[in-house]
PDB file of N, CA and C in Angstrom:
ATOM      1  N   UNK A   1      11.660  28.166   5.316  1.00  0.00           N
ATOM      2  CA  UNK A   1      11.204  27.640   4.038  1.00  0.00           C
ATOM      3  C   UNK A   1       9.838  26.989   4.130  1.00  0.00           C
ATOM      4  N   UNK A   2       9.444  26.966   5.399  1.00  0.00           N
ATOM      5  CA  UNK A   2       8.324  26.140   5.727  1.00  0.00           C
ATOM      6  C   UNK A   2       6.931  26.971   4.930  1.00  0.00           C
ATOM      7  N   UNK A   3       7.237  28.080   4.984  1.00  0.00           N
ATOM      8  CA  UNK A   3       6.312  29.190   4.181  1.00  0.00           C
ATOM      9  C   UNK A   3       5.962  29.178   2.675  1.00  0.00           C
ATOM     10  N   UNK A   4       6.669  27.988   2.121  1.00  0.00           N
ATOM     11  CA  UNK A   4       6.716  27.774   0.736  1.00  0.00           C
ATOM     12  C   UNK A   4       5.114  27.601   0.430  1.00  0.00           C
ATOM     13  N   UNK A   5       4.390  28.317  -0.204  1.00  0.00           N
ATOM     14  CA  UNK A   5       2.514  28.011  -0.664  1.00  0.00           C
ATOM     15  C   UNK A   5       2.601  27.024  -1.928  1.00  0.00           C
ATOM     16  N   UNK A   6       1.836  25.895  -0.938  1.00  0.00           N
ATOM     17  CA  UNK A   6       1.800  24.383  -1.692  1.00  0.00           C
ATOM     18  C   UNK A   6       0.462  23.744  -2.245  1.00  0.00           C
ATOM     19  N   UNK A   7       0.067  23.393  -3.055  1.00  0.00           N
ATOM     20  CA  UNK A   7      -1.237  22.937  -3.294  1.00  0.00           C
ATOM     21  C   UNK A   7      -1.522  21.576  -3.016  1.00  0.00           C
ATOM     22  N   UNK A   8      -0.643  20.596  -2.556  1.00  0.00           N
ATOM     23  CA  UNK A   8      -1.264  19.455  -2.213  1.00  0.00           C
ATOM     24  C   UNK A   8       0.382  18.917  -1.004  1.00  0.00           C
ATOM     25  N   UNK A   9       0.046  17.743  -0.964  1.00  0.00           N
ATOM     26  CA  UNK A   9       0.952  17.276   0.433  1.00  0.00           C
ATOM     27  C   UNK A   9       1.124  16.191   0.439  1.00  0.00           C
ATOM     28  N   UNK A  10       2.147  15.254  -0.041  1.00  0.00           N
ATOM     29  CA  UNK A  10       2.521  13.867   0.251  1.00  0.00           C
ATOM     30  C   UNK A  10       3.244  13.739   1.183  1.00  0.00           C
ATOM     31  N   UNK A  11       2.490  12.349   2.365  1.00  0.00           N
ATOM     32  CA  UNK A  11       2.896  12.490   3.066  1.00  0.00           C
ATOM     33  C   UNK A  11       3.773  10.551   3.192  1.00  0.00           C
ATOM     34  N   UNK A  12       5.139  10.972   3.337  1.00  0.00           N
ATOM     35  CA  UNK A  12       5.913   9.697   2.824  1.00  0.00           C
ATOM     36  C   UNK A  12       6.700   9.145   4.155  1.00  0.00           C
ATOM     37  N   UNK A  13       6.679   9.707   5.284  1.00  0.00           N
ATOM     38  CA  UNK A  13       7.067   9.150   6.485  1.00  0.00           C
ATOM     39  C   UNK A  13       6.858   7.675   6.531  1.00  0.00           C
ATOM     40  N   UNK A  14       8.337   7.599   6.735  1.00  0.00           N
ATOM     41  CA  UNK A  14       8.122   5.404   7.397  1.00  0.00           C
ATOM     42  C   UNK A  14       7.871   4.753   5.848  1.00  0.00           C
ATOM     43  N   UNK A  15       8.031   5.150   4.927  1.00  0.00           N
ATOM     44  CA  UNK A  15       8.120   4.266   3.507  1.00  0.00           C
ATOM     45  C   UNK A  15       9.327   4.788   3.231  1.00  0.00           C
ATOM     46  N   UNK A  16       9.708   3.078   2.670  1.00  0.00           N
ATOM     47  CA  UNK A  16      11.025   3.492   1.711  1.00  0.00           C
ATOM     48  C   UNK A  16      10.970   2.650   0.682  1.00  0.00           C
ATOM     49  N   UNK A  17      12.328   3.183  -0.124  1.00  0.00           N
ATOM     50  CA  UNK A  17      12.489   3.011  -1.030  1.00  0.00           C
ATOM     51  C   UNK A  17      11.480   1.843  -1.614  1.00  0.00           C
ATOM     52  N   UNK A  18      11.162   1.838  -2.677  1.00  0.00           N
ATOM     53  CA  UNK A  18      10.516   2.250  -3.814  1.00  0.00           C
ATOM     54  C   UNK A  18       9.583   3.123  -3.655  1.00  0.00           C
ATOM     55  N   UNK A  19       8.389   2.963  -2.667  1.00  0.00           N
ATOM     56  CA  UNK A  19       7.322   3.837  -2.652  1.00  0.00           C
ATOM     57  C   UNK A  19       7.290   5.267  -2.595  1.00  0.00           C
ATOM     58  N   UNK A  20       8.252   5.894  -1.526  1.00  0.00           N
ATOM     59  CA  UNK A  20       8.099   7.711  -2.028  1.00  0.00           C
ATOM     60  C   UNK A  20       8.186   8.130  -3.580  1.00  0.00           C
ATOM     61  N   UNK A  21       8.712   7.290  -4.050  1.00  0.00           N
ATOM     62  CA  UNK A  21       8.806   7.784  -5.555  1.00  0.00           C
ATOM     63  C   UNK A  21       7.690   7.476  -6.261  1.00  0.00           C
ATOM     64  N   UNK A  22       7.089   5.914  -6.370  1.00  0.00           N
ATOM     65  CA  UNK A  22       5.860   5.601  -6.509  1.00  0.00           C
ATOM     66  C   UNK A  22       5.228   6.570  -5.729  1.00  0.00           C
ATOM     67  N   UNK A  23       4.929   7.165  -5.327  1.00  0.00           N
ATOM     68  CA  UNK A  23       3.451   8.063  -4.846  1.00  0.00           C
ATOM     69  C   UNK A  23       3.424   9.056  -5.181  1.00  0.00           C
ATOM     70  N   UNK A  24       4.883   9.657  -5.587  1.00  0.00           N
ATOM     71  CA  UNK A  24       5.162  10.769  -5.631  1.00  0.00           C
ATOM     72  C   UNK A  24       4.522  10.924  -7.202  1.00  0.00           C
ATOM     73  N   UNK A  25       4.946   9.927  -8.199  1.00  0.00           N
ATOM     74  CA  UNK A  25       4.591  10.243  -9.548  1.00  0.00           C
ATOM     75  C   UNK A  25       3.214  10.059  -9.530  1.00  0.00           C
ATOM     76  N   UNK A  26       2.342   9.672  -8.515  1.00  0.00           N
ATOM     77  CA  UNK A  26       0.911   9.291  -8.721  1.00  0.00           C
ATOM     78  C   UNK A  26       0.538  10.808  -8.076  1.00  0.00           C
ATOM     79  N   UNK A  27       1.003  11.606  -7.403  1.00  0.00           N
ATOM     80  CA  UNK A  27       0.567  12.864  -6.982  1.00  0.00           C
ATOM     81  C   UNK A  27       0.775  13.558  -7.932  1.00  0.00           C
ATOM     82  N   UNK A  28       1.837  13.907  -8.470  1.00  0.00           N
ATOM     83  CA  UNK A  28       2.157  14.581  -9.651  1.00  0.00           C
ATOM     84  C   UNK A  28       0.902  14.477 -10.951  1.00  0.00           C
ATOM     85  N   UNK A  29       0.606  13.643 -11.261  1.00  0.00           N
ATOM     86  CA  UNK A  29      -0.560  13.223 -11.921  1.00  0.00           C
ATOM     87  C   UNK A  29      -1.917  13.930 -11.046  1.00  0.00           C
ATOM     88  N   UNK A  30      -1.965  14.056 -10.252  1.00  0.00           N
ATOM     89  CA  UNK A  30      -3.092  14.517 -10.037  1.00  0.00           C
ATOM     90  C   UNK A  30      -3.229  16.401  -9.890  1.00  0.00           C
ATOM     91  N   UNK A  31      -1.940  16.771 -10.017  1.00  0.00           N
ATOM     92  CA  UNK A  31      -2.157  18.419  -9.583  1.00  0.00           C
ATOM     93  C   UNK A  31      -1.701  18.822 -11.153  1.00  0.00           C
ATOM     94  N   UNK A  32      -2.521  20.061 -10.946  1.00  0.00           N
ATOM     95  CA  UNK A  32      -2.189  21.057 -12.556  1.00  0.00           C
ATOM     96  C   UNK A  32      -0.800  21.743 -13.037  1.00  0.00           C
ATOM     97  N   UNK A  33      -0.258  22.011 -14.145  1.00  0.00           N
ATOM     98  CA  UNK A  33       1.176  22.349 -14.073  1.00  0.00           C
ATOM     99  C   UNK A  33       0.572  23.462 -13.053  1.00  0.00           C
ATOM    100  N   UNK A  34       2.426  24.333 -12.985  1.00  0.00           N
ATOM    101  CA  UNK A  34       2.928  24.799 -12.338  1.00  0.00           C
ATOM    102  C   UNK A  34       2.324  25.109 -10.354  1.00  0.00           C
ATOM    103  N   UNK A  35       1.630  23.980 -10.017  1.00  0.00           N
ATOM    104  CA  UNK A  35       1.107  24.000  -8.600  1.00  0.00           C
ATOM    105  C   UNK A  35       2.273  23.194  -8.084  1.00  0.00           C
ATOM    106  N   UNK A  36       2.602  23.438  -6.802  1.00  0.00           N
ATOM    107  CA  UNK A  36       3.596  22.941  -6.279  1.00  0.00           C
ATOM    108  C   UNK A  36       3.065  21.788  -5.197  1.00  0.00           C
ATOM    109  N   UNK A  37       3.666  20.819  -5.023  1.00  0.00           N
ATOM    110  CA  UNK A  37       3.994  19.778  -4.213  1.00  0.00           C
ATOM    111  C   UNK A  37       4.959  19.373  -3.220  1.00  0.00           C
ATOM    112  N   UNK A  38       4.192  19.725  -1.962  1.00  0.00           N
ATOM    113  CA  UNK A  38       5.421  19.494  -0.529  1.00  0.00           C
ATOM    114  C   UNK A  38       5.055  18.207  -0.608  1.00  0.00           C
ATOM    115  N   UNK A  39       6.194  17.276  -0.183  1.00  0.00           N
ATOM    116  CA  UNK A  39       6.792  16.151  -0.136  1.00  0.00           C
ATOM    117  C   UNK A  39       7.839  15.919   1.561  1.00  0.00           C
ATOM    118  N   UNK A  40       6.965  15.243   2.399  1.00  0.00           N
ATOM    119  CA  UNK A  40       7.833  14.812   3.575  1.00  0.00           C
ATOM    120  C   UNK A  40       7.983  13.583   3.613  1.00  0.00           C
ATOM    121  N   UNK A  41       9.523  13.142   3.950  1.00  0.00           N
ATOM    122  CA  UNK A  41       9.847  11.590   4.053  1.00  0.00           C
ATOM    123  C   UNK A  41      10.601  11.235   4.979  1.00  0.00           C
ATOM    124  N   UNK A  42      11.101  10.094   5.544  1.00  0.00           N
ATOM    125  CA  UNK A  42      11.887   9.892   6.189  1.00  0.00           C
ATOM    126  C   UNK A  42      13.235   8.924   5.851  1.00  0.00           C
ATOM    127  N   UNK A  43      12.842   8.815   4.467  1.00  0.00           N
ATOM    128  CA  UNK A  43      13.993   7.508   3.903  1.00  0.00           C
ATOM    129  C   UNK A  43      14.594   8.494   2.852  1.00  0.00           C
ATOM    130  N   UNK A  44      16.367   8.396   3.828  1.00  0.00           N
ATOM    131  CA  UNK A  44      16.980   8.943   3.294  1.00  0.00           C
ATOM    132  C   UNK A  44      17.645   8.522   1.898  1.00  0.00           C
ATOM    133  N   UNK A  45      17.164   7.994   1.473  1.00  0.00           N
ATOM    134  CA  UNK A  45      17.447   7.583  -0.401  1.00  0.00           C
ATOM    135  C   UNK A  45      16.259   8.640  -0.734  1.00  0.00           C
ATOM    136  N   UNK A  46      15.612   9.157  -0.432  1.00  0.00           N
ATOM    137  CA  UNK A  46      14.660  10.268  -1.276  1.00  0.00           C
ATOM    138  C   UNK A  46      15.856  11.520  -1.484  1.00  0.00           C
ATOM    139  N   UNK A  47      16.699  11.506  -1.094  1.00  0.00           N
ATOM    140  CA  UNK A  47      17.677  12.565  -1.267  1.00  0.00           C
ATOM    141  C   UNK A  47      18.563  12.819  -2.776  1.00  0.00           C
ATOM    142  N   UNK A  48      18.328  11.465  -2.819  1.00  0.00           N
ATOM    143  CA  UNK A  48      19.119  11.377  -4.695  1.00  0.00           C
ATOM    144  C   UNK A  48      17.794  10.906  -5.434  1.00  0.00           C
ATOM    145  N   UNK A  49      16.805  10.111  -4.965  1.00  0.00           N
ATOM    146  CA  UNK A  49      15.813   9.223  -5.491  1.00  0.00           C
ATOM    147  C   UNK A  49      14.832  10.702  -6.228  1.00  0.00           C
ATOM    148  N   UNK A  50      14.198  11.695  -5.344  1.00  0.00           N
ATOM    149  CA  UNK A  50      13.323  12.455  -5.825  1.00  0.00           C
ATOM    150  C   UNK A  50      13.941  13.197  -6.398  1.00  0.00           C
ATOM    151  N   UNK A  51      15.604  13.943  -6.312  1.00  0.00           N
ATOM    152  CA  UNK A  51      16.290  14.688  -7.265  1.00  0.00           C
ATOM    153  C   UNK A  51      16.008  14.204  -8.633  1.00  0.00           C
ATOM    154  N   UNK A  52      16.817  12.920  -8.820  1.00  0.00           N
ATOM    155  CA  UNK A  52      16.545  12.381 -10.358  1.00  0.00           C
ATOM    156  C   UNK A  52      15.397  12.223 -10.662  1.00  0.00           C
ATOM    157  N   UNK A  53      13.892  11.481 -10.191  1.00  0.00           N
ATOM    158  CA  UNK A  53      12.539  12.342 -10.570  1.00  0.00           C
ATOM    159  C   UNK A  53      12.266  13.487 -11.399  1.00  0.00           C
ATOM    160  N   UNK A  54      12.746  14.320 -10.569  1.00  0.00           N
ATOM    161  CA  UNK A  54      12.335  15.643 -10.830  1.00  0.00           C
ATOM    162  C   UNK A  54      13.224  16.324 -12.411  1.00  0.00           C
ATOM    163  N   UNK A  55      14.519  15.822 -12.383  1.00  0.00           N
ATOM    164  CA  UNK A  55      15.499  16.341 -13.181  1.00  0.00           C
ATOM    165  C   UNK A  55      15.156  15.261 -14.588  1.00  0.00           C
ATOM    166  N   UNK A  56      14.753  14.205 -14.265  1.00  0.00           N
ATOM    167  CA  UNK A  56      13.901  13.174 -15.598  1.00  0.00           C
ATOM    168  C   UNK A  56      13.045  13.443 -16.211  1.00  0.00           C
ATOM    169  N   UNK A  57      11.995  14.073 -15.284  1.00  0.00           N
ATOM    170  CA  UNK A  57      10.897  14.290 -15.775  1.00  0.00           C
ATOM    171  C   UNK A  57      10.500  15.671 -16.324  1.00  0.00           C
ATOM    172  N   UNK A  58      10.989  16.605 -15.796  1.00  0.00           N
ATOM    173  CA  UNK A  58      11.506  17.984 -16.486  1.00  0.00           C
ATOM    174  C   UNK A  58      10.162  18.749 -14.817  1.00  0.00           C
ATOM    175  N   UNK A  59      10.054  18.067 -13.938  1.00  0.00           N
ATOM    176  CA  UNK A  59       9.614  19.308 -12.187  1.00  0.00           C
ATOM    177  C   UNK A  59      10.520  20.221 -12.194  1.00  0.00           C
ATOM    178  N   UNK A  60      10.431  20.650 -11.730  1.00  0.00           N
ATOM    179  CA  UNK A  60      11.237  21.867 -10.600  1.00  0.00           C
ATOM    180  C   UNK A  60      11.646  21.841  -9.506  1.00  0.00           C
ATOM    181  N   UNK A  61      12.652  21.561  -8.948  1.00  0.00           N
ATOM    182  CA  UNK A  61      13.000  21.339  -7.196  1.00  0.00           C
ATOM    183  C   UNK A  61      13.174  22.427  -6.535  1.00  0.00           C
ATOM    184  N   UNK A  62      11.949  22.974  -6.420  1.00  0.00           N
ATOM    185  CA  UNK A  62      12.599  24.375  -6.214  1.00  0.00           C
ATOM    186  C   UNK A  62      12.923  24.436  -4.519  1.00  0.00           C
ATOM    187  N   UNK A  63      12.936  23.280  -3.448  1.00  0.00           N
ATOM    188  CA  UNK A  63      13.653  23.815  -2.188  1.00  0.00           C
ATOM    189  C   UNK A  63      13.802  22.370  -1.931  1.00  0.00           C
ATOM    190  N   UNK A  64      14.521  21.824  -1.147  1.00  0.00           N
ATOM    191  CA  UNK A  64      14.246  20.945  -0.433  1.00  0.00           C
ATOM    192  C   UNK A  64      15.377  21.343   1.222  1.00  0.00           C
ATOM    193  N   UNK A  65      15.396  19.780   2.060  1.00  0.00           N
ATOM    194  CA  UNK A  65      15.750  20.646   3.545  1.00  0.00           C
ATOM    195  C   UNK A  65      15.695  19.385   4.035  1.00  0.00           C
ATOM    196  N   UNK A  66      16.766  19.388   5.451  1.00  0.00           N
ATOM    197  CA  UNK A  66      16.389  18.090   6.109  1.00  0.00           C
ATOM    198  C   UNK A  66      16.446  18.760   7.773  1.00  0.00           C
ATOM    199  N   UNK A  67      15.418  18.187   8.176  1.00  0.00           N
ATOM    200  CA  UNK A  67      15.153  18.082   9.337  1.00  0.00           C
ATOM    201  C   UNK A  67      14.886  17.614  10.596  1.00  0.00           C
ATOM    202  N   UNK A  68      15.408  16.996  11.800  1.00  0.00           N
ATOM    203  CA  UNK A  68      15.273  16.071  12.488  1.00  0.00           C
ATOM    204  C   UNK A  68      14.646  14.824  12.112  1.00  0.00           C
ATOM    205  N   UNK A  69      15.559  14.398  10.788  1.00  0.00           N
ATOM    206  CA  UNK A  69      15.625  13.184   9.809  1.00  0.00           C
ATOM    207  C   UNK A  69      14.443  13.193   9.374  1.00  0.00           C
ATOM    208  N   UNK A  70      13.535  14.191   9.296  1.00  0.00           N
ATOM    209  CA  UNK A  70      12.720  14.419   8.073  1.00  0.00           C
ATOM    210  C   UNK A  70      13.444  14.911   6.578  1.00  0.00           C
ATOM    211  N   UNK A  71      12.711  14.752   5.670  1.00  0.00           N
ATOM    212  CA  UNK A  71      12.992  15.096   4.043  1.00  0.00           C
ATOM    213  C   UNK A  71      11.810  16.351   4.095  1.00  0.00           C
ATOM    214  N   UNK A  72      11.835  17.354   3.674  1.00  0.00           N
ATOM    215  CA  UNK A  72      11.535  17.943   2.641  1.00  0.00           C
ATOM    216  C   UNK A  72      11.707  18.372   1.260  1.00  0.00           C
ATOM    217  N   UNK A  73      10.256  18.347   0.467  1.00  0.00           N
ATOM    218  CA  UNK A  73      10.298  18.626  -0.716  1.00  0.00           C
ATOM    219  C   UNK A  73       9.669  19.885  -1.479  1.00  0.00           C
ATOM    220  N   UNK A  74       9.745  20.462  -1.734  1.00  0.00           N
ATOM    221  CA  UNK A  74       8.724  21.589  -2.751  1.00  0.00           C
ATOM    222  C   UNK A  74       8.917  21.367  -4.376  1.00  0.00           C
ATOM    223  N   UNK A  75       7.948  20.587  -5.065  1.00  0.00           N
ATOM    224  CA  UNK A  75       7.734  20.733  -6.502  1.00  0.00           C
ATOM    225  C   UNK A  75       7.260  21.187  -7.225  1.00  0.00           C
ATOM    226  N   UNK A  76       7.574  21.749  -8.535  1.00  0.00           N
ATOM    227  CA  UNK A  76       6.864  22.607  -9.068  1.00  0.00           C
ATOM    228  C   UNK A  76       6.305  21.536 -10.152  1.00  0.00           C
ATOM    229  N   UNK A  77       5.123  21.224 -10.612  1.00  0.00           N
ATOM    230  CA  UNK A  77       4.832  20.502 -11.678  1.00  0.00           C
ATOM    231  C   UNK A  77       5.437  21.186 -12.703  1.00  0.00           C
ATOM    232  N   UNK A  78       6.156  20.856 -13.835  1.00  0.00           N
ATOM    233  CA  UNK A  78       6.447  21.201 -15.081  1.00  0.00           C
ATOM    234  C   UNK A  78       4.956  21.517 -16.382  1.00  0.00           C
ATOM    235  N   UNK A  79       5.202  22.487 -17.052  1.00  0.00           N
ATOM    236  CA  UNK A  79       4.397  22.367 -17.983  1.00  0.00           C
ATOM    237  C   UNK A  79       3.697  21.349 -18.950  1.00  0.00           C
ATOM    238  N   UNK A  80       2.101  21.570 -18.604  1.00  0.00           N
ATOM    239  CA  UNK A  80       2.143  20.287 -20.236  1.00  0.00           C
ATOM    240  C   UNK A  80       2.913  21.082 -21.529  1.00  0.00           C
ATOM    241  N   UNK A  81       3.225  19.405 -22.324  1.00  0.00           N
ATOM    242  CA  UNK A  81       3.399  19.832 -23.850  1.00  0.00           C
ATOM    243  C   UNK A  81       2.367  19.947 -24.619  1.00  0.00           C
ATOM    244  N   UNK A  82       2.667  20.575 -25.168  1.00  0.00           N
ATOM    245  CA  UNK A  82       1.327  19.744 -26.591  1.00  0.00           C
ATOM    246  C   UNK A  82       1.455  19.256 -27.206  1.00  0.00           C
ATOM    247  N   UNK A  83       1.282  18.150 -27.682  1.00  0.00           N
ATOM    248  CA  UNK A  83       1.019  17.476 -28.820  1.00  0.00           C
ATOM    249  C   UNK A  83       0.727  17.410 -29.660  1.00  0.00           C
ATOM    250  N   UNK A  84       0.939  16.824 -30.795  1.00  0.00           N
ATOM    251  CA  UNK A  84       0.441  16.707 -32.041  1.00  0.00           C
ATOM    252  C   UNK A  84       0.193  15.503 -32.652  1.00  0.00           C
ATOM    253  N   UNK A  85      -0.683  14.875 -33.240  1.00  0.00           N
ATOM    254  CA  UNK A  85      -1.233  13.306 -34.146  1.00  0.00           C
ATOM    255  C   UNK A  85      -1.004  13.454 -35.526  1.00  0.00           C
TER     256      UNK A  85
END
């Protein structure tokens, strides 16, 4: 899965809880819809913490994986809406 083509990379090792999520929504903000976002952590509350993120905010989870107590993530930014005034 490591082959997943990602456009940017948060890297969340050795933070926990609150911050992978805090950074995570500040990355998200910075990439265009549908570009994806790998996400590595080591605090295992990112396991339910970035699920609900993603399922709140309307991302895409499209893989995640654990690995010699690493987290992986792959996100898909969700579409903008449009708006109206």
């Amino acid at each position: 899965m490591d082959t997943i083509e990602h456009h940017s990379f948060l890297d969340a090792v050795g933070l926990y809880c609150p911050e992978p999520v805090m950074l995570l929504h500040v990355e998200m903000r910075k990439i265009k819809a549908d570009q994806i976002l790998k996400v590595e952590a080591t605090d295992p509350s990112t396991t339910r913490d970035i699920v609900k993120f993603c399922q709140f905010l309307g991302h895409e989870l499209i893989q995640q994986k654990e690995e010699d107590e690493h987290y992986f993530y792959w996100i898909k930014k969700k579409k903008s809406e449009l708006r109206y005034n």
